[in-house]
C-alpha atoms as a PDB file:
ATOM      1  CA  UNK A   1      69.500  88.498  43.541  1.00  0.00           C
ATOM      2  CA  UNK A   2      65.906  86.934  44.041  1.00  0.00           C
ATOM      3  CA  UNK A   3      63.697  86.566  41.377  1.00  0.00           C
ATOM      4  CA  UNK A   4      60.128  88.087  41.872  1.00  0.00           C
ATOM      5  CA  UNK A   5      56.802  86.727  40.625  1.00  0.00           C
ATOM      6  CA  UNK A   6      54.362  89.083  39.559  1.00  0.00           C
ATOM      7  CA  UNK A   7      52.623  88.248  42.705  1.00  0.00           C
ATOM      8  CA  UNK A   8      55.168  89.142  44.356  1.00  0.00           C
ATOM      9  CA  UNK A   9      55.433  92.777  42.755  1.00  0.00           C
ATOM     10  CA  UNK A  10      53.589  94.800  45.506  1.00  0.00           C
ATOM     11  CA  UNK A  11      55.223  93.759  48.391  1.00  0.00           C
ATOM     12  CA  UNK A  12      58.596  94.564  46.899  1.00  0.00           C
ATOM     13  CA  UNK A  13      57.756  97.968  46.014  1.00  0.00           C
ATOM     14  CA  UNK A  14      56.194  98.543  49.332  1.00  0.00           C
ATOM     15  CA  UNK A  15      59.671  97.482  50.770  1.00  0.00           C
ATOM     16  CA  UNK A  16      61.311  99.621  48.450  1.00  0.00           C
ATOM     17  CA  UNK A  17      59.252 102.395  48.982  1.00  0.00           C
ATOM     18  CA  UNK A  18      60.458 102.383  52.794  1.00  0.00           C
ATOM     19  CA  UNK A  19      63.548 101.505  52.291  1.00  0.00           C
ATOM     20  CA  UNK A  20      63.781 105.264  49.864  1.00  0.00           C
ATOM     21  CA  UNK A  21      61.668 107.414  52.649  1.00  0.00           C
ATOM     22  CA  UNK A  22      64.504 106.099  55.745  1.00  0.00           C
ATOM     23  CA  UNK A  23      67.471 107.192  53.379  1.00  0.00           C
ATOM     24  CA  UNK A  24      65.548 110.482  52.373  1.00  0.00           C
ATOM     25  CA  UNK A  25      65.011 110.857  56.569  1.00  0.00           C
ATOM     26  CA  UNK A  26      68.712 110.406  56.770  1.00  0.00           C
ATOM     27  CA  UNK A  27      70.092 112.646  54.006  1.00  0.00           C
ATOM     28  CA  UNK A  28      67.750 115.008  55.482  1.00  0.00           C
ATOM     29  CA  UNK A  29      68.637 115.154  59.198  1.00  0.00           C
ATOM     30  CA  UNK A  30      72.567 115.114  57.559  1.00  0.00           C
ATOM     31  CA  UNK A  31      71.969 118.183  55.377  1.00  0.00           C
ATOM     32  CA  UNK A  32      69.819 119.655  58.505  1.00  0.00           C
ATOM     33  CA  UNK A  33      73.260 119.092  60.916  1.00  0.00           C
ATOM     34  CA  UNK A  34      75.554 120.440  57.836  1.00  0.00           C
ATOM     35  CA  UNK A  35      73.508 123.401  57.289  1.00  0.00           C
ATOM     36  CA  UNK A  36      73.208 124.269  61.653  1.00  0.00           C
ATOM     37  CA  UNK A  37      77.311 124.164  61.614  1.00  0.00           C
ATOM     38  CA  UNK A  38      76.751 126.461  58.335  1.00  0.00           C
ATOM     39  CA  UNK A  39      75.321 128.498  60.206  1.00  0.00           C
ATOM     40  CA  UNK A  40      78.643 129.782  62.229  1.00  0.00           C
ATOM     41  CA  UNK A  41      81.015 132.198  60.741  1.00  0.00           C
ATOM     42  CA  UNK A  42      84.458 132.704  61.156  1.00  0.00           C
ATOM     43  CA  UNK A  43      85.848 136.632  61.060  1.00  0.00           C
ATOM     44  CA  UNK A  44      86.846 136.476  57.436  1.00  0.00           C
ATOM     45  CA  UNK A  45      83.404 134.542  56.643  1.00  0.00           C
ATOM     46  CA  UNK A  46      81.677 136.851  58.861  1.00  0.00           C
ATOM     47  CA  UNK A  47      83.182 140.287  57.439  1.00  0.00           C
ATOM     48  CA  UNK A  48      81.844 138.926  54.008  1.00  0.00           C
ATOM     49  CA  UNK A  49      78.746 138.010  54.920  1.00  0.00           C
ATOM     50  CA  UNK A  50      78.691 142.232  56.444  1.00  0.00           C
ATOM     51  CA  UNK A  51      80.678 143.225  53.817  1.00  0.00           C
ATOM     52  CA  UNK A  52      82.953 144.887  56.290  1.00  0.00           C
ATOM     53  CA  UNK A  53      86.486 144.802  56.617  1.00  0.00           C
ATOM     54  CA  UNK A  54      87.958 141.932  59.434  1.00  0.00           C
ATOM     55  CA  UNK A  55      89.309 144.899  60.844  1.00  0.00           C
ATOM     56  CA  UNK A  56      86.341 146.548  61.357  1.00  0.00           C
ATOM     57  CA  UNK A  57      84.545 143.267  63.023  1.00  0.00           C
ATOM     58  CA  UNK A  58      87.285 142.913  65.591  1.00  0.00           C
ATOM     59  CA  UNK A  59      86.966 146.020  66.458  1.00  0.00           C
ATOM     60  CA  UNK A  60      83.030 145.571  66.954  1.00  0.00           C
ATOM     61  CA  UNK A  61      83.594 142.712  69.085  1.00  0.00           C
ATOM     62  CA  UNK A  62      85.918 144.780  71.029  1.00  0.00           C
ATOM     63  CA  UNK A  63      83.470 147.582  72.048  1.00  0.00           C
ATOM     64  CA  UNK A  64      80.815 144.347  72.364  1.00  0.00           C
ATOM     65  CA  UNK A  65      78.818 145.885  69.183  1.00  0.00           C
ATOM     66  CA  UNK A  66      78.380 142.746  67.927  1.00  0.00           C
ATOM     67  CA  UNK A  67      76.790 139.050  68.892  1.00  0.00           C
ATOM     68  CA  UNK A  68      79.949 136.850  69.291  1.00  0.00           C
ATOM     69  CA  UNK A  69      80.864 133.795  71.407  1.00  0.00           C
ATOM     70  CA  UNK A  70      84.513 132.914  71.777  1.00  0.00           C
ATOM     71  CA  UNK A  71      86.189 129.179  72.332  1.00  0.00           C
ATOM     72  CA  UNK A  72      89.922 130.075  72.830  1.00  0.00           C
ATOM     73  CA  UNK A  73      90.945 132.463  70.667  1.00  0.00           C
ATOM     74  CA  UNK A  74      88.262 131.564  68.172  1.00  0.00           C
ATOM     75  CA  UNK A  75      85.793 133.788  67.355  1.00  0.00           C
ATOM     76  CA  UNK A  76      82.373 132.707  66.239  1.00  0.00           C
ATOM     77  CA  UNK A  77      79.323 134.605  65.118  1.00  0.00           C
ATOM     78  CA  UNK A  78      76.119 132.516  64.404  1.00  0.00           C
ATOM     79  CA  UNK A  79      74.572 133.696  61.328  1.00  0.00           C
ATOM     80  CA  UNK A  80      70.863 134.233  62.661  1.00  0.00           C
ATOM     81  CA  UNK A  81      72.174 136.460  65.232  1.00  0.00           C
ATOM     82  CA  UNK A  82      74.362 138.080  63.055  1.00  0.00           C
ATOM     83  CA  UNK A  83      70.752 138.913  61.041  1.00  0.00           C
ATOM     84  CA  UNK A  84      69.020 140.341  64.102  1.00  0.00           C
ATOM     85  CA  UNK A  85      71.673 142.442  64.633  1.00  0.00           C
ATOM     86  CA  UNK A  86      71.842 144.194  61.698  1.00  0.00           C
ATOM     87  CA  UNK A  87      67.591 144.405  61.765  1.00  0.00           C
ATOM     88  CA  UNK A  88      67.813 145.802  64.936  1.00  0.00           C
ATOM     89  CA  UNK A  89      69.751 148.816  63.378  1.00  0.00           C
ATOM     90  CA  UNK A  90      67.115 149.413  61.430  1.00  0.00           C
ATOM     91  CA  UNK A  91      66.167 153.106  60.667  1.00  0.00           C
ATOM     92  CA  UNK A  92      62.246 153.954  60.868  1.00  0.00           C
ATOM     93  CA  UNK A  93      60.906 155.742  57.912  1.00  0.00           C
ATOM     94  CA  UNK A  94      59.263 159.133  58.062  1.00  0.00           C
ATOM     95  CA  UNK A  95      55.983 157.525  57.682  1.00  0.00           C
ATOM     96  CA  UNK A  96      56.946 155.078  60.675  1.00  0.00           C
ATOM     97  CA  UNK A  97      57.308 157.687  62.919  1.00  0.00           C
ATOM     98  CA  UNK A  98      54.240 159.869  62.278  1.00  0.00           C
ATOM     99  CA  UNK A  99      52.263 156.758  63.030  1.00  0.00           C
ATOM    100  CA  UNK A 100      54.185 156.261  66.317  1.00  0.00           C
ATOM    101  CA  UNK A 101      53.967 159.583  67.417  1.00  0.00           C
ATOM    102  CA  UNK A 102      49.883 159.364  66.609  1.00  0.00           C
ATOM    103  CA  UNK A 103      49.507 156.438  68.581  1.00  0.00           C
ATOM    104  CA  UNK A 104      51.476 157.979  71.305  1.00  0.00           C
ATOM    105  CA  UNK A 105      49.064 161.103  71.203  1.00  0.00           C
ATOM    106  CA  UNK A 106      46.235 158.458  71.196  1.00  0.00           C
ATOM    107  CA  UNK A 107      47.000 157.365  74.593  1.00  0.00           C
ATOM    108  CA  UNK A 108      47.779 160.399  76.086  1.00  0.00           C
ATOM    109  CA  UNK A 109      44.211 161.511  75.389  1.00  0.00           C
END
């Protein structure tokens, strides 16, 4: 190990300092990659991240109710489209509805 003179001082913890910010770009991208292959379920992670039964998922992706992609006989849902999907069932609330229906008297007019 090299000694350093107090001269010295700045330049070494310049150095260091980049040295840290490239191994915090790394661990970054890494946990980035981790978290994208995360991201894909397997039936039995899938029906607990619905809290359905894996029963009731294979039968969804049988009638095509739900996003799925398939690699063999692997099944695969990706968790942002698993998200949509269950959004896009969402039920309007009364309120919702009157204003719809306004607007669409609006433009009628």
């Amino acid at each position: 190990m090299e000694v350093l003179t107090f001269d010295q001082l700045p330049m070494a913890v310049g150095e260091l300092l980049e040295k840290v910010t490239k191994i915090e770009d790394l661990l970054r991208r890494d946990n980035e990659e981790k978290s994208d292959s995360r991201s894909l379920f397997s039936v039995k992670q899938a029906s607990s991240f619905l809290n359905l039964s894996a029963s009731t998922i294979y039968g969804k992706v049988c009638r095509r109710e739900i996003p799925v992609s398939k690699q063999g006989k692997r099944l695969y849902f990706d968790k942002s489209e698993l998200l949509a999907w269950i959004k896009a069932g969402r039920k309007k609330t009364i309120a919702e509805m009157a204003d719809t229906i306004t607007l669409a008297q609006g433009k009628r007019r």
